[in-house]
Protein backbone atom coordinates (compact mmCIF):
# COMPACT_ATOMS: atom_id res chain seq x y z
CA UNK A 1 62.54 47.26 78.27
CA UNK A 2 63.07 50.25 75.78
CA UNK A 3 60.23 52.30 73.74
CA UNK A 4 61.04 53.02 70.47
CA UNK A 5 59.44 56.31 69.03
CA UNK A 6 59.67 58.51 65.58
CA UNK A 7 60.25 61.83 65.29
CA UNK A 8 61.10 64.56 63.03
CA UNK A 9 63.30 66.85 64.43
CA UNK A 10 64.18 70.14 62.79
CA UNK A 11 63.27 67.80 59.37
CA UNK A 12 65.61 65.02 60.25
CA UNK A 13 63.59 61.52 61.28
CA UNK A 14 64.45 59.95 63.75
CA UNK A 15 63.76 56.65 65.80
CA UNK A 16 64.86 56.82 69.45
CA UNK A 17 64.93 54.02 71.99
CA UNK A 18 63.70 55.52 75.41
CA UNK A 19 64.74 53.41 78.17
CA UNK A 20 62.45 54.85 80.41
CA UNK A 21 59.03 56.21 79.24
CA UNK A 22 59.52 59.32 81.97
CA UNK A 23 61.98 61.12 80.11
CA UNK A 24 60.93 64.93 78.93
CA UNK A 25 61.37 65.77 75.46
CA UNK A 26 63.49 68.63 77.24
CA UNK A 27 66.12 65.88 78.50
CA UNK A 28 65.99 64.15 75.26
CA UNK A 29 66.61 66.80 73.05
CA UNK A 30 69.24 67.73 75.78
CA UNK A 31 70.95 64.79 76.99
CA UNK A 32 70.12 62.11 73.97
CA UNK A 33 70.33 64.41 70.82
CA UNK A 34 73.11 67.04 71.98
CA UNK A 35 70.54 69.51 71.05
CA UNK A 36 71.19 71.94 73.95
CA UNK A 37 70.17 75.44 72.43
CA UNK A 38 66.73 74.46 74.30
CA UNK A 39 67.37 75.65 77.75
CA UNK A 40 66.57 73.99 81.07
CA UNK A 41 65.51 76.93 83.14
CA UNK A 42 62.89 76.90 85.90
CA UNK A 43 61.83 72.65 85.06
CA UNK A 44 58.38 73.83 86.04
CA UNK A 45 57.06 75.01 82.75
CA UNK A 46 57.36 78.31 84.61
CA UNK A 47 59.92 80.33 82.71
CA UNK A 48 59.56 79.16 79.16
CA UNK A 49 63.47 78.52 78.13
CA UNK A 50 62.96 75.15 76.58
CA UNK A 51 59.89 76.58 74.26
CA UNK A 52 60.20 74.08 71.17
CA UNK A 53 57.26 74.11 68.50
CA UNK A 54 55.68 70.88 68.16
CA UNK A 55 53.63 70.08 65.11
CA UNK A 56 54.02 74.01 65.02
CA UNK A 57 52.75 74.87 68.21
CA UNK A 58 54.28 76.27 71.25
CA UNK A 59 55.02 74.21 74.48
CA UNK A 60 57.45 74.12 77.18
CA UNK A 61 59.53 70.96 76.50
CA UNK A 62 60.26 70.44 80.36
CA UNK A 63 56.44 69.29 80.72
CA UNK A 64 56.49 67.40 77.97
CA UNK A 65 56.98 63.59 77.97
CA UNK A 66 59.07 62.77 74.83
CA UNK A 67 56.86 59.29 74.52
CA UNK A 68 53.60 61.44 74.35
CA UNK A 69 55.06 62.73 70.88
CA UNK A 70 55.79 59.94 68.86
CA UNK A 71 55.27 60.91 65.62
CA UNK A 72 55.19 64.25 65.99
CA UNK A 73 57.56 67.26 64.29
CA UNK A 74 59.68 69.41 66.69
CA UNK A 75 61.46 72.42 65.87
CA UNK A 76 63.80 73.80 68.07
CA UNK A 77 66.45 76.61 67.92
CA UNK A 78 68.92 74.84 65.80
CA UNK A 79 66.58 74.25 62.83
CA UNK A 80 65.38 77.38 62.32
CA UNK A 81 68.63 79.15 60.54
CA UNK A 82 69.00 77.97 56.69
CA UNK A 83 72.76 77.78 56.56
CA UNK A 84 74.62 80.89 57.41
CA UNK A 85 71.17 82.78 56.29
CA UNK A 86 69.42 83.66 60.33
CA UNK A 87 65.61 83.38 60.51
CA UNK A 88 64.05 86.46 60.60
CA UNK A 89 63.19 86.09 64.43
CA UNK A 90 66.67 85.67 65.01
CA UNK A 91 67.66 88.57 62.42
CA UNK A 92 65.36 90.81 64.28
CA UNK A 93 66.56 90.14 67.38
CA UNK A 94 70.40 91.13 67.35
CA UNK A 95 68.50 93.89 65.15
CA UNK A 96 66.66 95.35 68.51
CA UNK A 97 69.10 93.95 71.26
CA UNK A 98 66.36 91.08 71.89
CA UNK A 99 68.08 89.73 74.63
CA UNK A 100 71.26 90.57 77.52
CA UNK A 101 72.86 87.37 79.21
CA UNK A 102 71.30 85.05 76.02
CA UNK A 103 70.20 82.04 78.17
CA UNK A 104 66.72 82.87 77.55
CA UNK A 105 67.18 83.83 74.01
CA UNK A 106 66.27 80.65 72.41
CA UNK A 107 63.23 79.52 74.44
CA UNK A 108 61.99 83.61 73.42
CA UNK A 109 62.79 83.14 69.89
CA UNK A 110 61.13 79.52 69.20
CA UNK A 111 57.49 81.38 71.15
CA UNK A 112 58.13 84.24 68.84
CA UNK A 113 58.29 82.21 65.63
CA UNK A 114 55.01 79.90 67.04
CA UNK A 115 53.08 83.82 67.93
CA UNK A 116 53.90 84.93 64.64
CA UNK A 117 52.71 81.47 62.65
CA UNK A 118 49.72 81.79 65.18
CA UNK A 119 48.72 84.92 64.01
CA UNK A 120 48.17 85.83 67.36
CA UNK A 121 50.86 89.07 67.15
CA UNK A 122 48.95 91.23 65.45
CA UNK A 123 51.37 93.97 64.86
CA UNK A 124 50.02 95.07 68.22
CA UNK A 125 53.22 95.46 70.96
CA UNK A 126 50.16 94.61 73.65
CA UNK A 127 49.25 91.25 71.76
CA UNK A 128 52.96 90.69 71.55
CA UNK A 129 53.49 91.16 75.29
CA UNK A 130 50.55 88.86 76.38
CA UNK A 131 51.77 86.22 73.63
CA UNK A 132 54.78 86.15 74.68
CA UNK A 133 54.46 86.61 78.67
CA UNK A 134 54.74 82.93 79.47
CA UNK A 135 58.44 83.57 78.59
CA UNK A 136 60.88 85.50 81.34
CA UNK A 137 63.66 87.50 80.77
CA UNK A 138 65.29 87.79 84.36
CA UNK A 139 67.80 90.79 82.35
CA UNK A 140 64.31 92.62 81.44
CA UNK A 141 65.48 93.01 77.28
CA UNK A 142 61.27 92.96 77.20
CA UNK A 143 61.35 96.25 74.83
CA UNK A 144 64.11 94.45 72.36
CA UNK A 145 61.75 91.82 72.11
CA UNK A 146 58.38 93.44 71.55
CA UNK A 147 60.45 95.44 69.10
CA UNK A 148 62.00 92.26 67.58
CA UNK A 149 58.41 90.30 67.09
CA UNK A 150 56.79 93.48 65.43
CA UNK A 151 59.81 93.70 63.01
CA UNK A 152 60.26 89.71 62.32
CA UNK A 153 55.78 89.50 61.87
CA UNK A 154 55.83 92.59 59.21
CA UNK A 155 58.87 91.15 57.32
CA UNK A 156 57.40 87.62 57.32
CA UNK A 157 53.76 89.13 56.40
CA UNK A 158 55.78 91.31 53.25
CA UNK A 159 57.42 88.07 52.14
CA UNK A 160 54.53 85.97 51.88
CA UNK A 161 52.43 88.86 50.10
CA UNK A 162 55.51 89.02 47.48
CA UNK A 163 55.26 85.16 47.29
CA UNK A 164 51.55 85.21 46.81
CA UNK A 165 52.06 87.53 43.61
C-alpha cells in the first residue's frame, strides 16, 4: 500500500508515493528527491544538520515524518540561491568564514534564514547565539556565524526598507 502526499519543495510541487508512512522528511528529501545538501548528522534532532524551513519555520527534518507534511512548503538549502545570485545568508557566510569542514553549513544556514524571518535575531550577537544554539558546529566557526547572521539580518532589514519606499 503506498501514501500519496503533495508538497512544495523549494517552489516545485510535488506528489510523492511513500511506501511506508515511517519515512522522515530527512530520508525523503535525501534518498527519494536527491536533495542531499540537508545533512544527516546526529538522527536525534540533536545537532541540527538537516534544519529545513517548513511553511517557513525551523525544524530538524530527521524528526519529522514526511506524511505529517502533506501539503506543506519546504525549503531547504538548494532553493534558497536565485541562479548564480547566493542568498544573503549564504553571501554572508563565506563573507565571515561561517563555517570550517562545511558539513554543518547547510543545516546553520537554513536556521539562520528561519531566525532572521522570525525576527527573533535582533541584531543582538546574544539573541543570535541562543537562536541559533540548537545547531552544532563540532569545528567551533561559532564567531563566523554570529558574525554572518548580524550581517545577512541588517542587509535583509536595508532591502526591505528600500522596497517599502
Amino acid at each position: 500500500m503506498t501514501l500519496p502526499i503533495s508538497l512544495t519543495i523549494n517552489g516545485v510541487r510535488r506528489t510523492i508515493a511513500l511506501d511506508d508512512p515511517r519515512v522522515t522528511l530527512l530520508d525523503l528529501l535525501r534518498e527519494r528527491l536527491d536533495l542531499t545538501g540537508t545533512k544527516k548528522g546526529c538522527d536525534r534532532g540533536q545537532c541540527g544538520a538537516c534544519t529545513v524551513l517548513v511553511d517557513g519555520r525551523r525544524i530538524n527534518s530527521c524528526l519529522a515524518l514526511a506524511v505529517s507534511h502533506d501539503g506543506a512548503d519546504i525549503l531547504t538549502i538548494e532553493g534558497l540561491a536565485r541562479g548564480d545570485e547566493l542568498h544573503p545568508v549564504q553571501a554572508a557566510f563565506i563573507a565571515h568564514d561561517g563555517f570550517q569542514c562545511g558539513f554543518c553549513t547547510p543545516g546553520q544556514i537554513m536556521s539562520a534564514v528561519g531566525l532572521i524571518r522570525e525576527g527573533q535575531a535582533g541584531a543582538d550577537p546574544e539573541r543570535v547565539r541562543e537562536g541559533m544554539s540548537g545547531n552544532l558546529c563540532r569545528c567551533g566557526a561559532y564567531a563566523g556565524i554570529t558574525e554572518a547572521v548580524l550581517e545577512a539580518e541588517e542587509q535583509l532589514t536595508l532591502a526591505e526598507r528600500r522596497a517599502a519606499e
